[in-house]
N, C-alpha and C. Protein backbone atom coordinates (compact mmCIF):
# COMPACT_ATOMS: atom_id res chain seq x y z
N UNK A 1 0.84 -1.18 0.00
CA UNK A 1 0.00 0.00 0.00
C UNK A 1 0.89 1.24 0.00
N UNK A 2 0.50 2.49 -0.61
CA UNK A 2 0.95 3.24 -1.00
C UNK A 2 0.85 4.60 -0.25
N UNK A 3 1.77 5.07 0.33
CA UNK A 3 0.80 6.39 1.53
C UNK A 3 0.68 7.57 0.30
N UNK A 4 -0.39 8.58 0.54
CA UNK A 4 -0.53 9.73 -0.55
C UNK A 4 0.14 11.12 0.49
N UNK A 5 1.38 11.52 -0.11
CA UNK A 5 1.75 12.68 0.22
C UNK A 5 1.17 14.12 -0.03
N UNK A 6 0.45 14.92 0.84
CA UNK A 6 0.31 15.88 0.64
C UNK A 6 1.32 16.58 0.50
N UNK A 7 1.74 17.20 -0.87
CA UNK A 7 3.04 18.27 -1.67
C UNK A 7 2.75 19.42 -0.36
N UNK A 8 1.69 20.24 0.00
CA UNK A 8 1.42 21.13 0.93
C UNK A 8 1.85 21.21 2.52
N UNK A 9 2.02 19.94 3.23
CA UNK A 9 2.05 20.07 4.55
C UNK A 9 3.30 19.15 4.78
N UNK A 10 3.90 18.38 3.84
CA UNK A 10 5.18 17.65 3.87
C UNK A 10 5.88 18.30 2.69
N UNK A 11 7.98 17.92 3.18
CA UNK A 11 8.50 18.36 1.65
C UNK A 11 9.54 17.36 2.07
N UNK A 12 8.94 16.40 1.20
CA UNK A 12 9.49 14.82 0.91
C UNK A 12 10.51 14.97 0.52
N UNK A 13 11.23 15.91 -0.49
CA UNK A 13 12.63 15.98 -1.06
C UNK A 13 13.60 16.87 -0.15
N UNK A 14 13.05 16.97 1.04
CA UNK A 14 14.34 18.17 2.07
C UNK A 14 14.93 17.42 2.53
N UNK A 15 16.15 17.24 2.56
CA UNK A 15 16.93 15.83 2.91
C UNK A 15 18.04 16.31 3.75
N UNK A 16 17.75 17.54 4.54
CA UNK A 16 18.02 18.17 5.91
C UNK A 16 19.95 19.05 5.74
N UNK A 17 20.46 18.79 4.67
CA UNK A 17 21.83 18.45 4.21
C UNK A 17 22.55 19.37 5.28
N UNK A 18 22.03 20.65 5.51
CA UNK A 18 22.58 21.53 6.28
C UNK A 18 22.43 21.06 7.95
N UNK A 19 21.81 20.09 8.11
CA UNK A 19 21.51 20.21 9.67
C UNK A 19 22.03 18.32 9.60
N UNK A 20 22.33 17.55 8.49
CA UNK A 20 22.70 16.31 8.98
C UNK A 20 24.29 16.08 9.97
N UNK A 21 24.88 17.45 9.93
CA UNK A 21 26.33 17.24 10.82
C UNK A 21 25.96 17.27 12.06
N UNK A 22 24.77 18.16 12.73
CA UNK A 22 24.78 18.02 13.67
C UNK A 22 23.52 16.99 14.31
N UNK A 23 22.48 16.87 13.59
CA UNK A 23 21.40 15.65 13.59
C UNK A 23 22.01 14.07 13.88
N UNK A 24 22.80 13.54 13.05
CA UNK A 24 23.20 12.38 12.98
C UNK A 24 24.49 12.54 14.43
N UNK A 25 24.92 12.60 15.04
CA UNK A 25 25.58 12.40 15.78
C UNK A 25 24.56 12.57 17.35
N UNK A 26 23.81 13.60 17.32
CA UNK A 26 22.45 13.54 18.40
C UNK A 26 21.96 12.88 18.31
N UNK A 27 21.25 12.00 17.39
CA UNK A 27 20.30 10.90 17.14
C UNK A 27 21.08 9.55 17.35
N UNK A 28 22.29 9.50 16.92
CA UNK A 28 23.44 7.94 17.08
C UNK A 28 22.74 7.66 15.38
N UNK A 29 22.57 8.91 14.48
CA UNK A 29 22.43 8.13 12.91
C UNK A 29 23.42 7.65 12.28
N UNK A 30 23.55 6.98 11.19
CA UNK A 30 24.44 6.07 10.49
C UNK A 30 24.48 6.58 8.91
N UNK A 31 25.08 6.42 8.48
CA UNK A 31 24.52 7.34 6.93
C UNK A 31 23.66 6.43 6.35
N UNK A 32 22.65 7.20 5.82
CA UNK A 32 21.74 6.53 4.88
C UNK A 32 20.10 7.07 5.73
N UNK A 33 20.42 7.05 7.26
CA UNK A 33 19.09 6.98 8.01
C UNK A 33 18.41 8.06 7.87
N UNK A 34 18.80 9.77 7.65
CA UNK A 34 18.19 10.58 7.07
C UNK A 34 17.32 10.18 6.09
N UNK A 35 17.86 10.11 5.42
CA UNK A 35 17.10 9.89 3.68
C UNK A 35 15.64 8.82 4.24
N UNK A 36 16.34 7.58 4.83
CA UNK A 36 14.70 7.34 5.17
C UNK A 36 13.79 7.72 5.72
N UNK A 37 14.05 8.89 6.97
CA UNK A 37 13.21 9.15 7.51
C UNK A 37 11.93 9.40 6.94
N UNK A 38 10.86 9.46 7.60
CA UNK A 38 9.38 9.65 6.89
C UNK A 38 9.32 10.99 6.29
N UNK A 39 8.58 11.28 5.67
CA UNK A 39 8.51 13.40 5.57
C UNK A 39 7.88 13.84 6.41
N UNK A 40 7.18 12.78 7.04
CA UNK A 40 6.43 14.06 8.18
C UNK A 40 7.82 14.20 9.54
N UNK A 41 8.46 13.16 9.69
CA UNK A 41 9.96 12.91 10.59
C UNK A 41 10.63 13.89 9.51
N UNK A 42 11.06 14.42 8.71
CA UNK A 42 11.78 15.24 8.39
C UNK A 42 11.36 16.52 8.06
N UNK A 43 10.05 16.80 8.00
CA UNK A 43 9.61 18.30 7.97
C UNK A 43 9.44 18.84 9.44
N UNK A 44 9.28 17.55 10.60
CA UNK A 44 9.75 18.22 12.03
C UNK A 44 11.13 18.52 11.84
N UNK A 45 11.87 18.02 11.48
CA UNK A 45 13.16 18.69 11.46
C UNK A 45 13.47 19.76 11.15
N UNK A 46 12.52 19.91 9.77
CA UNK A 46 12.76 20.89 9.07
C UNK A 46 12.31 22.46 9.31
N UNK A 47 11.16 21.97 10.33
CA UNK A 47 10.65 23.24 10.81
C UNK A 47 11.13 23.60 12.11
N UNK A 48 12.48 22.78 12.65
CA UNK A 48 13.56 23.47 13.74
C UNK A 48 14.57 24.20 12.72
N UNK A 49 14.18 24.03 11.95
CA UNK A 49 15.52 25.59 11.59
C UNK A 49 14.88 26.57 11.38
N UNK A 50 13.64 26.63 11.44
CA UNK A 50 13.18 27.99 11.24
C UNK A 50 13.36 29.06 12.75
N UNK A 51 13.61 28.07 13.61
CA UNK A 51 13.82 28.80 15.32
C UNK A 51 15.04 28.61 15.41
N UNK A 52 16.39 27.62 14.57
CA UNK A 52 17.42 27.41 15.22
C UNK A 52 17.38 25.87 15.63
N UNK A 53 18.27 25.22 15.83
CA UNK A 53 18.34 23.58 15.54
C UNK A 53 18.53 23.43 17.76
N UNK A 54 18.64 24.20 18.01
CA UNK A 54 18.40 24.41 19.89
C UNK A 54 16.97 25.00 20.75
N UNK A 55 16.30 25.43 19.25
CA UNK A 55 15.02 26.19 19.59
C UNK A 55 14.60 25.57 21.37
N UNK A 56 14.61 23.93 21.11
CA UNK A 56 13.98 23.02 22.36
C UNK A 56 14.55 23.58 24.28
N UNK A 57 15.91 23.94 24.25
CA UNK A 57 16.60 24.49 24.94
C UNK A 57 16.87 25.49 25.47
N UNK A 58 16.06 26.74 24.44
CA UNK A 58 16.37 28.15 24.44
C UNK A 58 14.41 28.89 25.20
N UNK A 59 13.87 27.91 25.29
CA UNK A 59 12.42 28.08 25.57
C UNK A 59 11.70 27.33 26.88
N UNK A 60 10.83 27.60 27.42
CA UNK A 60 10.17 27.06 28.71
C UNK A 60 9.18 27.30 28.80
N UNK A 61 8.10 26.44 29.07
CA UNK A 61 6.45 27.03 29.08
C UNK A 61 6.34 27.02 30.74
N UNK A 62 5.56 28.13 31.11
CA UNK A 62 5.29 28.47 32.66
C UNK A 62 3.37 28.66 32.94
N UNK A 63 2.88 27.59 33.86
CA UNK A 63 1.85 27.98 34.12
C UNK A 63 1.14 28.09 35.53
N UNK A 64 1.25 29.84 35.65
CA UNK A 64 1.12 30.42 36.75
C UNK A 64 -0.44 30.40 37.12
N UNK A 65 -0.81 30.31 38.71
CA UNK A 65 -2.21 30.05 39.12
C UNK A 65 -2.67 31.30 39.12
N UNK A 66 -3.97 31.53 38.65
CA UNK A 66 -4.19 32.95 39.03
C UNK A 66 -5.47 32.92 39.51
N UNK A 67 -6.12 31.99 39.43
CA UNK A 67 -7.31 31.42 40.73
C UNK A 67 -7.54 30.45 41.54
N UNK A 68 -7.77 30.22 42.39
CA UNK A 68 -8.57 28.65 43.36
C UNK A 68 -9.37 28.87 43.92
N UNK A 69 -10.58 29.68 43.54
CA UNK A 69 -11.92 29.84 44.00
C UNK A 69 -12.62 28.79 45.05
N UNK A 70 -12.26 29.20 46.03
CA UNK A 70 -13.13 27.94 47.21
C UNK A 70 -11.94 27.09 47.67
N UNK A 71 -10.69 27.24 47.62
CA UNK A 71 -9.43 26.22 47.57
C UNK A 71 -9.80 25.26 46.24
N UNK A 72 -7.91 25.25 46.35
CA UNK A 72 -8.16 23.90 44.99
C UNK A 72 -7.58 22.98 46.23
N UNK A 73 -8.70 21.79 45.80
CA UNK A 73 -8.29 20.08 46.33
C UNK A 73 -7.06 19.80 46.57
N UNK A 74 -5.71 20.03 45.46
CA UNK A 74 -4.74 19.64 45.39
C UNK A 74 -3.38 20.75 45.75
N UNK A 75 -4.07 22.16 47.11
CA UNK A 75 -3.47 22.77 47.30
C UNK A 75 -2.95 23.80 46.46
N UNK A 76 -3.27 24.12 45.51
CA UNK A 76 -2.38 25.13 44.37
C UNK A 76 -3.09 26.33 45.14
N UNK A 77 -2.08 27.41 44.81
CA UNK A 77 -2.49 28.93 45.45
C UNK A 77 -2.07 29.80 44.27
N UNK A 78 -2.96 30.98 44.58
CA UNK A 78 -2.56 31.77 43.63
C UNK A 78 -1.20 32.31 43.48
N UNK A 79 -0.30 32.37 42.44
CA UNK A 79 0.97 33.10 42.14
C UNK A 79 2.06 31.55 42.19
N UNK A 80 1.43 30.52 42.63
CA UNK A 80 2.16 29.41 42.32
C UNK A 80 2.81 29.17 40.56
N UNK A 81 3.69 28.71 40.22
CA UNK A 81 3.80 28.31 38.80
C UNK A 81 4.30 26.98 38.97
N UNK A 82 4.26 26.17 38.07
CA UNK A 82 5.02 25.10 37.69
C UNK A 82 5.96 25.73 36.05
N UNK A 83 6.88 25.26 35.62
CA UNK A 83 7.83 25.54 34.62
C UNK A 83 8.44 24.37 34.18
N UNK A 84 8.07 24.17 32.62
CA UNK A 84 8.28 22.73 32.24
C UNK A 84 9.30 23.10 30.92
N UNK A 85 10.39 22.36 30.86
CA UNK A 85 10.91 22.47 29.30
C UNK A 85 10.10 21.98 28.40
N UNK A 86 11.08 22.21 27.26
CA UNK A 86 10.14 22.23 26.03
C UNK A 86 9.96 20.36 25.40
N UNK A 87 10.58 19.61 26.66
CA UNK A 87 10.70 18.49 25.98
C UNK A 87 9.71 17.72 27.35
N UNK A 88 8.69 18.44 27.77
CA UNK A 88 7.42 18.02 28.82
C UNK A 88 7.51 17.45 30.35
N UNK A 89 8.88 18.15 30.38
CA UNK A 89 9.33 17.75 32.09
C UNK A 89 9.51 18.70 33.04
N UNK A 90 9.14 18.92 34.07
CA UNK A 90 8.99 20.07 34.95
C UNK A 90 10.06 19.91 35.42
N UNK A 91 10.30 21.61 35.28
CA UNK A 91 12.36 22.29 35.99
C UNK A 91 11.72 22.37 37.52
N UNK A 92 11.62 21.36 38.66
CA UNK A 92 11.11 21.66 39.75
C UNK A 92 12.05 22.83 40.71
N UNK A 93 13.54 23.09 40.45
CA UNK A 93 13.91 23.82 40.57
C UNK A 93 13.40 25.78 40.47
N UNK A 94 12.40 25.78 39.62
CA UNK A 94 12.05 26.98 38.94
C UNK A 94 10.44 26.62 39.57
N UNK A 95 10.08 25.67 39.69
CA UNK A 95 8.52 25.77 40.41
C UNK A 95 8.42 25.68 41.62
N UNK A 96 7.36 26.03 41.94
CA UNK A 96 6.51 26.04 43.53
C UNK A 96 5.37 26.00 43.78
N UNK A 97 4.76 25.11 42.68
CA UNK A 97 3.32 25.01 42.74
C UNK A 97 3.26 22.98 43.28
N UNK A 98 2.34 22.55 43.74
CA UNK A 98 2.47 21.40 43.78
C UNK A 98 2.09 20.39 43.02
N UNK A 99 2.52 19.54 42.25
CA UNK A 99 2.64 18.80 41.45
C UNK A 99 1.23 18.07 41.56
N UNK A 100 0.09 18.92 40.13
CA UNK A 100 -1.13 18.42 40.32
C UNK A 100 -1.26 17.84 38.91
N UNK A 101 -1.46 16.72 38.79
CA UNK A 101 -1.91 16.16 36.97
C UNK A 101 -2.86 16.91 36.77
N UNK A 102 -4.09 17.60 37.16
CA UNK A 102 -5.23 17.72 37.32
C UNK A 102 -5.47 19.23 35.96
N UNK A 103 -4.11 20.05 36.75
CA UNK A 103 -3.90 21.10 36.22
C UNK A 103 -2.64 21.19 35.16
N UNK A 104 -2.19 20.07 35.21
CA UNK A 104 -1.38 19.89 34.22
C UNK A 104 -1.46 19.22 32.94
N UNK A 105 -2.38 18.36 32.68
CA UNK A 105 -3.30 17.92 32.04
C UNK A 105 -3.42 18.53 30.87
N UNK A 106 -4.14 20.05 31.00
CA UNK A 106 -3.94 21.13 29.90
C UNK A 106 -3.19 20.91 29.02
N UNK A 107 -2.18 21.25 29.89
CA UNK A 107 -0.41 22.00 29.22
C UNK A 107 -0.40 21.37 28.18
N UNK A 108 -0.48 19.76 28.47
CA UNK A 108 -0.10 18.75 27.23
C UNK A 108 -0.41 19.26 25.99
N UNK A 109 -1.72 19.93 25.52
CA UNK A 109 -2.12 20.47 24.51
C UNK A 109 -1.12 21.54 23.88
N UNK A 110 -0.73 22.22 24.96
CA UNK A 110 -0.07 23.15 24.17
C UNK A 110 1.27 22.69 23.48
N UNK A 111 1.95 21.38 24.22
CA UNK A 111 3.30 20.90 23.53
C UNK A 111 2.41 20.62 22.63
N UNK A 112 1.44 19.85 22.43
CA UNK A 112 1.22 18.58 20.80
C UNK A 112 0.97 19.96 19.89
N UNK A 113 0.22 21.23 20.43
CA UNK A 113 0.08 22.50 19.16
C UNK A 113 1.62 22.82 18.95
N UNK A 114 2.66 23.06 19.79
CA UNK A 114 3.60 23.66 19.51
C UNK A 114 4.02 22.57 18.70
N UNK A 115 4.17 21.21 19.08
CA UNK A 115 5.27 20.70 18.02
C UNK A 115 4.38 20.05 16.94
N UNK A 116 3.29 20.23 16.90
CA UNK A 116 2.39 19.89 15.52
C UNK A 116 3.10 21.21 14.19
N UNK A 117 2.57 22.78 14.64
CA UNK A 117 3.19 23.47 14.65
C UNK A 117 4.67 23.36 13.61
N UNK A 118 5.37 23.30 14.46
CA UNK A 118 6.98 23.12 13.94
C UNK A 118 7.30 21.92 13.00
N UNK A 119 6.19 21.24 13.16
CA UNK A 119 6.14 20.07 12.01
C UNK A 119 5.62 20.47 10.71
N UNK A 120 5.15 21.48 10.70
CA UNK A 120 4.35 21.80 9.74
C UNK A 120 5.37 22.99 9.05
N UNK A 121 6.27 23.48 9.54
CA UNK A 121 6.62 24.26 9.41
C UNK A 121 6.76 25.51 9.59
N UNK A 122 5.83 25.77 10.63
CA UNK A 122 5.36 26.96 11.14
C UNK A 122 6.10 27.67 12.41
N UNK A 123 5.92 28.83 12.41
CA UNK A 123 6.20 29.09 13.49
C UNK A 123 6.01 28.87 15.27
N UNK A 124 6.49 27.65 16.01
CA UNK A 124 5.93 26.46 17.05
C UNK A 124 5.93 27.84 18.25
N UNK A 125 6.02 28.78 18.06
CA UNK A 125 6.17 29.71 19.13
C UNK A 125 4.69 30.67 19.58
N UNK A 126 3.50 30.78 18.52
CA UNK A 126 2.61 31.55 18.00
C UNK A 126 1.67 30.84 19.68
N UNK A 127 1.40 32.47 20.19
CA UNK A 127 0.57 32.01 21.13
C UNK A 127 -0.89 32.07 21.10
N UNK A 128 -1.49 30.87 20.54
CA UNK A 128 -2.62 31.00 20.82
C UNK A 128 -3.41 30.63 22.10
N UNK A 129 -2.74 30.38 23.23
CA UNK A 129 -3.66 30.00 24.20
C UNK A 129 -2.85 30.80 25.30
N UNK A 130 -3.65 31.12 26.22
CA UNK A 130 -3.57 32.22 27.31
C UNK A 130 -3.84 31.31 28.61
N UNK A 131 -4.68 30.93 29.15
CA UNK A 131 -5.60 29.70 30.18
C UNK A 131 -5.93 28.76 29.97
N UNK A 132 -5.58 28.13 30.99
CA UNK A 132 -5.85 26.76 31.73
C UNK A 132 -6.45 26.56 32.59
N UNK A 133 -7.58 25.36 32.80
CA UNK A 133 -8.37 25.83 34.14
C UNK A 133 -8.44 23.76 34.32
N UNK A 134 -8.10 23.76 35.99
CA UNK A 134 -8.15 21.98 36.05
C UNK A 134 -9.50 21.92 35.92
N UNK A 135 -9.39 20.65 35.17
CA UNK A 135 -10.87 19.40 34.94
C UNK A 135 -11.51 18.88 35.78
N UNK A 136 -10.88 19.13 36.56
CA UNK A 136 -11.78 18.03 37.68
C UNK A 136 -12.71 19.21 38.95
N UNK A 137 -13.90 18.82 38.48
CA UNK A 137 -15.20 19.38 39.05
C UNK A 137 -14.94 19.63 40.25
N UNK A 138 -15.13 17.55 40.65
CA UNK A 138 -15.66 17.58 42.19
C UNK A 138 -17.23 18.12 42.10
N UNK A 139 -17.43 17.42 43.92
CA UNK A 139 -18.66 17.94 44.63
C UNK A 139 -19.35 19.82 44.60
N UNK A 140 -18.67 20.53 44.53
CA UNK A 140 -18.60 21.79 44.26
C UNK A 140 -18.84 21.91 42.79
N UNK A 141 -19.03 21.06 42.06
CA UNK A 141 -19.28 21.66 40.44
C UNK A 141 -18.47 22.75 39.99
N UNK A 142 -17.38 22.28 40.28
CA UNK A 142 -15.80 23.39 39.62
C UNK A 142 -16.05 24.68 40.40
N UNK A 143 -16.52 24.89 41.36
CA UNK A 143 -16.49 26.35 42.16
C UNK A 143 -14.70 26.41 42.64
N UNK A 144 -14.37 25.27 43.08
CA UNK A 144 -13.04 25.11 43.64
C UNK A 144 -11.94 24.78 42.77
N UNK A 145 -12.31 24.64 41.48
CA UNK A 145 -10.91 24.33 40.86
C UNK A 145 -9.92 25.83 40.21
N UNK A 146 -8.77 24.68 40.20
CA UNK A 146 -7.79 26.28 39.72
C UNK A 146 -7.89 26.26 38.52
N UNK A 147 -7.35 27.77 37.98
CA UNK A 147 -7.22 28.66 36.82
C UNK A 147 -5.76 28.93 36.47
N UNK A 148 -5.09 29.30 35.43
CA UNK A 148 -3.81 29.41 35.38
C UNK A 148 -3.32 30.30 33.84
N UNK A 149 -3.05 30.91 34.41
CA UNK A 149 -2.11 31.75 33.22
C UNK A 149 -1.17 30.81 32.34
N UNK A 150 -1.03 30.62 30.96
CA UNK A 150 0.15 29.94 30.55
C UNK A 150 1.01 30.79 29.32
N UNK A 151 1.96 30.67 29.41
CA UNK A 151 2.94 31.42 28.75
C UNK A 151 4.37 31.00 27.93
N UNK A 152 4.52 31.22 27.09
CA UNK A 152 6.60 30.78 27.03
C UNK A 152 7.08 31.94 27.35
N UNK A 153 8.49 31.43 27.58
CA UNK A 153 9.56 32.44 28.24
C UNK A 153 10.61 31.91 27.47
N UNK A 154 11.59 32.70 27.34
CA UNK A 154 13.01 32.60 27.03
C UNK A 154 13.55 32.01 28.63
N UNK A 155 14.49 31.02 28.35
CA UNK A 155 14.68 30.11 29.45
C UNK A 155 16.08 30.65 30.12
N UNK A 156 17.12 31.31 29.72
CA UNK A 156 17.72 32.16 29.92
C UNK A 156 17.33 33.31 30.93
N UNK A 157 16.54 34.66 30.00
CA UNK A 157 16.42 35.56 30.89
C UNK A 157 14.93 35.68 31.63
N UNK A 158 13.73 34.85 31.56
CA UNK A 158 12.70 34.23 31.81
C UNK A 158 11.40 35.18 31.48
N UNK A 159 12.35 36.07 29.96
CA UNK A 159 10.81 37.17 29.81
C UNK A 159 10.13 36.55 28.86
N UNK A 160 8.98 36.74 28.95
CA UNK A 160 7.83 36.17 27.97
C UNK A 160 8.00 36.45 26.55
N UNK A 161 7.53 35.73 25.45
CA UNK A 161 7.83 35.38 24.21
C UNK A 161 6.96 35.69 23.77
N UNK A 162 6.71 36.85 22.84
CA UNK A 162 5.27 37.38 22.29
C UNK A 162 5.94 37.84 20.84
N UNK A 163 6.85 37.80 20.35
CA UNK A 163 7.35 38.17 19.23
C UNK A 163 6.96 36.90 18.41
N UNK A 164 6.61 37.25 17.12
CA UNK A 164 6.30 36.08 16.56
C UNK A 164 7.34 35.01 16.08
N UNK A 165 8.11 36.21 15.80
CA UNK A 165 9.32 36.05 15.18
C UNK A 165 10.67 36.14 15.84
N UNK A 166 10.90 35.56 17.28
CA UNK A 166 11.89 35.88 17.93
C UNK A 166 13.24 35.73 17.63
N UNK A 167 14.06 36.32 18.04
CA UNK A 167 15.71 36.43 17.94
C UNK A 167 16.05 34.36 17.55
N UNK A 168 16.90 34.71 17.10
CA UNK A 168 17.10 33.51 16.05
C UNK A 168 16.76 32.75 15.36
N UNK A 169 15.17 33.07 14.70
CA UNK A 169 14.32 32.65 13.90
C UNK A 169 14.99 33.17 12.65
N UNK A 170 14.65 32.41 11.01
CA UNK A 170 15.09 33.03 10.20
C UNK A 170 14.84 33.55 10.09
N UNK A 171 13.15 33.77 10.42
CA UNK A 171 11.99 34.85 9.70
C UNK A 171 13.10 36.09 9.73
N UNK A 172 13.56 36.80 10.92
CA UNK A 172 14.34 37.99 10.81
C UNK A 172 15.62 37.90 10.22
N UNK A 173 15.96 36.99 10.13
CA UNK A 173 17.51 36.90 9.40
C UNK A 173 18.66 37.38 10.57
N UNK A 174 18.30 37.01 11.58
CA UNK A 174 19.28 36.76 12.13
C UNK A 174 19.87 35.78 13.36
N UNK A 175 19.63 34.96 12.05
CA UNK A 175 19.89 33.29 12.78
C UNK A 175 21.45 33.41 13.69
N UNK A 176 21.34 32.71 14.71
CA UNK A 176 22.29 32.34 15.50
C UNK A 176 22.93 31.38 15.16
């Protein structure tokens, strides 16, 4: 069976040439294993150079509480954050909120948009989502659950990322 490539959302012939010196030695590749990769496995690739081939490193999503109407169940207070890299693991170092699935749950969405996103070729940085609010009701019919601000930051100096086009994207041409 035959898969049908969409020409539009894959580019089956990018065969990464500029980024295989440093790809194949991160991955443990062998020559030849590029070329097979799938196109949708190589247009994620392909859409890390549009941020820089470290984009994953240089970024951090933070999601700060900014309600618990009635207490939340699982202790979260307002001005708490949790701070997760870009590869879905919390820097517990950088948080002080307490480790709730409930309210973390969310977040997940925003990695699968960001790196759907960057697969596509797009810019994986574009914020479309602002809040998060935990799922779980309870007896109170959600009077008590938390609310949460979510954001990226530059992981470095920890200011928020609202440029569409931030510093080492090509879009500006001035790749790092």
């Amino acid at each position: 069976m035959t898969r049908k490539i969409d020409p539009y959302y894959v580019q089956e012939d990018d065969n990464l040439a500029e980024m295989a010196e440093v790809l194949k030695p991160a991955l443990e590749f062998e020559d030849g294993d590029i070329e097979r990769l799938s196109p949708e496995a190589k247009n994620l690739f392909s859409g890390r150079r549009h941020l820089g081939i470290d984009w994953l490193d240089r970024y951090e999503i933070v999601m700060e509480v900014t309600a618990a109407p009635g207490g939340c169940h699982c202790g979260m207070q307002v001005g708490q954050k949790m701070v997760f890299d870009m590869r879905h693991k919390v820097k517990p170092d950088l948080s002080d909120a307490p480790l709730c699935v409930h309210l973390m749950a969310p977040v997940l969405s925003i990695f699968y948009m960001t790196f759907d996103r960057a697969a596509e070729g797009l810019n994986p940085l574009t914020c479309v989502w602002q809040y998060v609010e935990c799922p779980m009701t309870g007896a109170d019919h959600g009077a008590g659950k938390a609310l949460a601000r979510v954001h990226i930051r530059d992981a470095i100096t920890h200011e928020p990322v609202t440029d569409r086009h931030p510093a080492g994207s090509d879009a500006r041409g001035d790749m790092a």
